[in-house]
C-alpha atoms as a PDB file:
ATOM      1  CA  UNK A   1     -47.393 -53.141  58.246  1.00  0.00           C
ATOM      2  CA  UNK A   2     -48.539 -51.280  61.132  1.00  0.00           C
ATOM      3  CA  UNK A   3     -51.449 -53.266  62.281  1.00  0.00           C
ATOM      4  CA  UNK A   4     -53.889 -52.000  59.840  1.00  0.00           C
ATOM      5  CA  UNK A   5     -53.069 -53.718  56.529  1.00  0.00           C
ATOM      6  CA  UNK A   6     -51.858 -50.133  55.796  1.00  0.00           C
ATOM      7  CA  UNK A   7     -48.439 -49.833  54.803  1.00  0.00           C
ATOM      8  CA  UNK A   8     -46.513 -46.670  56.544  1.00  0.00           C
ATOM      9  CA  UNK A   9     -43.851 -45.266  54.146  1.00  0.00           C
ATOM     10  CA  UNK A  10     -41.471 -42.601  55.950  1.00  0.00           C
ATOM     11  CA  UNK A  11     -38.599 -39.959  54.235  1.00  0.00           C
ATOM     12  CA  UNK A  12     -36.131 -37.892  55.010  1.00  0.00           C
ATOM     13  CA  UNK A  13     -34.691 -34.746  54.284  1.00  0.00           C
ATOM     14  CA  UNK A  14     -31.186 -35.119  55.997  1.00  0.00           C
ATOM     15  CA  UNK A  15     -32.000 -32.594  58.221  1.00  0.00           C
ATOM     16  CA  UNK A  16     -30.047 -33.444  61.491  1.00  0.00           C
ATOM     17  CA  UNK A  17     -32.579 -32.489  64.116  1.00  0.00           C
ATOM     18  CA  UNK A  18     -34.547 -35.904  62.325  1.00  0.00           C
ATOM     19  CA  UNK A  19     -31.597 -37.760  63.742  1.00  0.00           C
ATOM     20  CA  UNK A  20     -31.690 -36.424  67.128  1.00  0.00           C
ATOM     21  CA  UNK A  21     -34.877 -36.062  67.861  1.00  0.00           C
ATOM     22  CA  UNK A  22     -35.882 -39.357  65.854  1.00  0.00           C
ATOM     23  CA  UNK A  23     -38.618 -38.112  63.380  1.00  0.00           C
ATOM     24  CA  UNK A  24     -39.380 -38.730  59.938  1.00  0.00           C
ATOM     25  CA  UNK A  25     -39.770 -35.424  57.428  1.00  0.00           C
ATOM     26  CA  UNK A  26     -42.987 -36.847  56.361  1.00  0.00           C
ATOM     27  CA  UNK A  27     -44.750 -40.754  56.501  1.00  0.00           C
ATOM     28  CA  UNK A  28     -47.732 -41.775  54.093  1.00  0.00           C
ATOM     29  CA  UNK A  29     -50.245 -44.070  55.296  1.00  0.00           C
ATOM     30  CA  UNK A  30     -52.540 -44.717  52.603  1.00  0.00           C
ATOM     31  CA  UNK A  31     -53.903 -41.888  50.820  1.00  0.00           C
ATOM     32  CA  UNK A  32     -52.449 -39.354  53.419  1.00  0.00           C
ATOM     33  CA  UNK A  33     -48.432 -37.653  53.693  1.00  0.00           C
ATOM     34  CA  UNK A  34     -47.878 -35.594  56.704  1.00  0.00           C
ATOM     35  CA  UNK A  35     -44.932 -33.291  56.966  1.00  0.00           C
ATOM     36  CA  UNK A  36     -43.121 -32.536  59.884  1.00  0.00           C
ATOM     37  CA  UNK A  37     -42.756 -29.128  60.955  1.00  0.00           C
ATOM     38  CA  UNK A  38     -39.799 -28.335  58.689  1.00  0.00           C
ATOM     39  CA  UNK A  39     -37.055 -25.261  59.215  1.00  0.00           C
ATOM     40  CA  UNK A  40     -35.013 -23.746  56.527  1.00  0.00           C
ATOM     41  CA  UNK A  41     -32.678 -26.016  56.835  1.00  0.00           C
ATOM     42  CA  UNK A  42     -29.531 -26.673  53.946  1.00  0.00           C
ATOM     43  CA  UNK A  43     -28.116 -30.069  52.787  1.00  0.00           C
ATOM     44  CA  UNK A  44     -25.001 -29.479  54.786  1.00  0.00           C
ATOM     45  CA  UNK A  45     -27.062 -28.670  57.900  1.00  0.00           C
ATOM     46  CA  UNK A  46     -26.846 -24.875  57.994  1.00  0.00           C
ATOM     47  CA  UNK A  47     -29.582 -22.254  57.927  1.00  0.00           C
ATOM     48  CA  UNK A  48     -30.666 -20.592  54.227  1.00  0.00           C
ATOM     49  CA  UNK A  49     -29.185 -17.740  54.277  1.00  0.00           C
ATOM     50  CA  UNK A  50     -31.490 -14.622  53.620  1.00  0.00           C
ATOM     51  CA  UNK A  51     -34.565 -13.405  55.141  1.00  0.00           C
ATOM     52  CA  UNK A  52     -38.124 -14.882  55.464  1.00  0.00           C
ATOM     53  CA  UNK A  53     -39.010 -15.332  52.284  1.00  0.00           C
ATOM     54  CA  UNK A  54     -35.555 -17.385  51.462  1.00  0.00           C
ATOM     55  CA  UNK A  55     -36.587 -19.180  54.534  1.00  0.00           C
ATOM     56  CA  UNK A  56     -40.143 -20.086  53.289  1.00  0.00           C
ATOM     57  CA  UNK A  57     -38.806 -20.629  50.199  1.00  0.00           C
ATOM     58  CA  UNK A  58     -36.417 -23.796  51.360  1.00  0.00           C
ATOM     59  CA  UNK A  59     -39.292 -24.431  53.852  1.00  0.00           C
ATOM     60  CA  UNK A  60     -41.694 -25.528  50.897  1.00  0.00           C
ATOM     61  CA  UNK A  61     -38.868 -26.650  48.484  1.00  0.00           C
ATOM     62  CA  UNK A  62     -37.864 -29.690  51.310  1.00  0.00           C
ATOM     63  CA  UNK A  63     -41.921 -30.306  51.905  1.00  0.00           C
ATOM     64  CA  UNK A  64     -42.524 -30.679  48.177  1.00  0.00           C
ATOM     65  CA  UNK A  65     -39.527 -32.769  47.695  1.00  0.00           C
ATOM     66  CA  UNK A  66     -40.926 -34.914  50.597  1.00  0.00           C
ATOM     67  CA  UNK A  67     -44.472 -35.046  49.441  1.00  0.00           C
ATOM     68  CA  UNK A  68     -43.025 -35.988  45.839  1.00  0.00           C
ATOM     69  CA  UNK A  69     -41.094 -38.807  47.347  1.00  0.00           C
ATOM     70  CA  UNK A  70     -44.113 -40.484  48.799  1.00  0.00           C
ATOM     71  CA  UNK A  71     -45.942 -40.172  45.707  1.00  0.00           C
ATOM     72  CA  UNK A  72     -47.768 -36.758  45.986  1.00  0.00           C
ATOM     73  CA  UNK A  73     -47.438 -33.330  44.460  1.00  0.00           C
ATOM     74  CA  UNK A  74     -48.174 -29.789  45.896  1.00  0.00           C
ATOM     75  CA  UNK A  75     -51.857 -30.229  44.307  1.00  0.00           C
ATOM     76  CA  UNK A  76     -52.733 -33.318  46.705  1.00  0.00           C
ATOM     77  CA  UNK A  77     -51.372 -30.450  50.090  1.00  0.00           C
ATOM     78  CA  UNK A  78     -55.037 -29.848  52.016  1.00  0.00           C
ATOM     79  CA  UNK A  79     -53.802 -28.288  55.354  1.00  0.00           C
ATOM     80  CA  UNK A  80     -50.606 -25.908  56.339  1.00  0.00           C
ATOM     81  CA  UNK A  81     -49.288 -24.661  59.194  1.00  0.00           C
ATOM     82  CA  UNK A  82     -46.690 -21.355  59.267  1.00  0.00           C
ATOM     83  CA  UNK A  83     -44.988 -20.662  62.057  1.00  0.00           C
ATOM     84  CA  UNK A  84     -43.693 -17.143  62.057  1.00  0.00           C
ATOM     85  CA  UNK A  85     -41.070 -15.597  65.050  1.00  0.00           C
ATOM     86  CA  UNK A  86     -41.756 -11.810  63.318  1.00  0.00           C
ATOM     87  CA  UNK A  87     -45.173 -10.988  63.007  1.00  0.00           C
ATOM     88  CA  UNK A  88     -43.791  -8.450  60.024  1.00  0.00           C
ATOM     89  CA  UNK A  89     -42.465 -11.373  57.999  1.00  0.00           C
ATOM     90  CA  UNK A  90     -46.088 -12.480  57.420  1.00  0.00           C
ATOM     91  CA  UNK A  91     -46.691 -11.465  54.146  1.00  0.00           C
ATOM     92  CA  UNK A  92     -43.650 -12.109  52.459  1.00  0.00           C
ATOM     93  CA  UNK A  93     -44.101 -16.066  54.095  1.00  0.00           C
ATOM     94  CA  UNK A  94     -47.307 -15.827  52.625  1.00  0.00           C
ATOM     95  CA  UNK A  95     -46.425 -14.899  49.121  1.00  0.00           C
ATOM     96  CA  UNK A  96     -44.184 -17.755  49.045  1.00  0.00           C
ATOM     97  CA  UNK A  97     -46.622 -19.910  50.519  1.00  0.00           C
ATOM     98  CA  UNK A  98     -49.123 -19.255  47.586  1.00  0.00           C
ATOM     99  CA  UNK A  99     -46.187 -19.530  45.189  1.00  0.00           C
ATOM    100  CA  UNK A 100     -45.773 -23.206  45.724  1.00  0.00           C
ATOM    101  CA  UNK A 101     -49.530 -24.116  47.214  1.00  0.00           C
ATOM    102  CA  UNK A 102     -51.800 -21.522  45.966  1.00  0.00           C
ATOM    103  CA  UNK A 103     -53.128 -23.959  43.448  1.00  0.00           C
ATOM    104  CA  UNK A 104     -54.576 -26.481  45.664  1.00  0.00           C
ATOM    105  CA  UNK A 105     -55.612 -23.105  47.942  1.00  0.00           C
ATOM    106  CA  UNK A 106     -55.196 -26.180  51.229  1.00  0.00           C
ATOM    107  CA  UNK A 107     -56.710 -24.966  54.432  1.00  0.00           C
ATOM    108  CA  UNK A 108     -54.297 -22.864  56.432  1.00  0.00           C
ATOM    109  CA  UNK A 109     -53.052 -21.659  59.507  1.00  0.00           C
ATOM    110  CA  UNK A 110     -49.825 -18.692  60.201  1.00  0.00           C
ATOM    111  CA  UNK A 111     -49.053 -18.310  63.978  1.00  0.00           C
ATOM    112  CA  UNK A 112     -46.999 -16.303  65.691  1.00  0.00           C
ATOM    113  CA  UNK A 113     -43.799 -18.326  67.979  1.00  0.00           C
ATOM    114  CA  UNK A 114     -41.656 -16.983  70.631  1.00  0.00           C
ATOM    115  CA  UNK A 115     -38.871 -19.379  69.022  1.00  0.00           C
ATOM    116  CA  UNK A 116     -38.215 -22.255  66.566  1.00  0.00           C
ATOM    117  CA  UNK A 117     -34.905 -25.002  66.737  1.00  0.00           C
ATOM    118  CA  UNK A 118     -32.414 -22.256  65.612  1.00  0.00           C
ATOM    119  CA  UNK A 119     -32.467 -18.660  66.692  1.00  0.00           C
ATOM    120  CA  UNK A 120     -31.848 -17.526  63.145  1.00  0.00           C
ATOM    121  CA  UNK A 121     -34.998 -19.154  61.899  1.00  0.00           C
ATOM    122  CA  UNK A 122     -38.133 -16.348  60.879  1.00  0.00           C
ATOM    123  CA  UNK A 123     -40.480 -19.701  59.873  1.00  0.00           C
ATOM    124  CA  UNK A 124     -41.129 -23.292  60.042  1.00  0.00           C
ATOM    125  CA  UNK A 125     -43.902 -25.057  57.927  1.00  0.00           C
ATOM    126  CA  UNK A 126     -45.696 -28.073  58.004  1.00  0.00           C
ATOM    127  CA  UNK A 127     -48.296 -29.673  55.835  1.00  0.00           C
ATOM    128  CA  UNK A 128     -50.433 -32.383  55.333  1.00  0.00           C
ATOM    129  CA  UNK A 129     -51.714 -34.124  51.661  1.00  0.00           C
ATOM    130  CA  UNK A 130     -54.317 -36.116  50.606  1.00  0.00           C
ATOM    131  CA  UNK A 131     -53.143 -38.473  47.257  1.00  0.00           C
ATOM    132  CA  UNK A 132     -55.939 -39.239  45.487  1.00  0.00           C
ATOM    133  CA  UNK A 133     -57.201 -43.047  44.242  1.00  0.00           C
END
């Protein structure tokens, strides 16, 4: 308990920049899952190999998988947050974006970085849910 009768559940995603920079991929409290900022990153540690989209792609796979974990689903996702190192990868991040959130249409936001963890990486994602009852 943290205080608040609430009960904080946390996941992982093996990522090892949770490890070293001790964070959780996501922690529910309540009704509510935030995701961390999340890379493209692979089970063995590596970066998905391809280009944005591919990134995205694994971006939103590990978020949904995190969200799922704590007892949500891409419906409950209200708020998103791309972060983009090539303006020109913005509507391919996009299409993937609506590919796995489109449905629950969350409010969003796609920024422009100078850099993210890796130099490889075109995007990092984060998102927030809302589980209802």
């Amino acid at each position: 308990m943290n205080g608040k009768d609430v009960e904080r559940l946390r996941t992982t995603s093996g990522s090892p920049f949770e490890a070293i920079f001790g964070f959780s991929r996501a922690v529910r409290e309540g009704n509510r899952i935030i995701v961390a900022g999340t890379g493209p990153v692979e089970p063995d540690g590596s970066t998905t190999p391809g280009g944005a989209a591919e990134q995205a792609a694994r971006c939103c796979a590990i978020i949904v998988a995190a969200i799922e974990e704590l007892g949500g689903s891409p419906a409950d996702v209200v708020r998103t947050r791309m972060l983009l190192t090539h303006p020109e990868d913005q509507d391919a991040i996009g299409a993937v974006h609506a590919q796995y959130f489109g449905t629950a249409s969350p409010a969003a936001t796609m920024a422009g970085v100078a850099w993210l963890c890796r130099p490889e990486w075109r995007v990092e994602i984060e998102a927030e849910a809302v589980v209802p009852g």
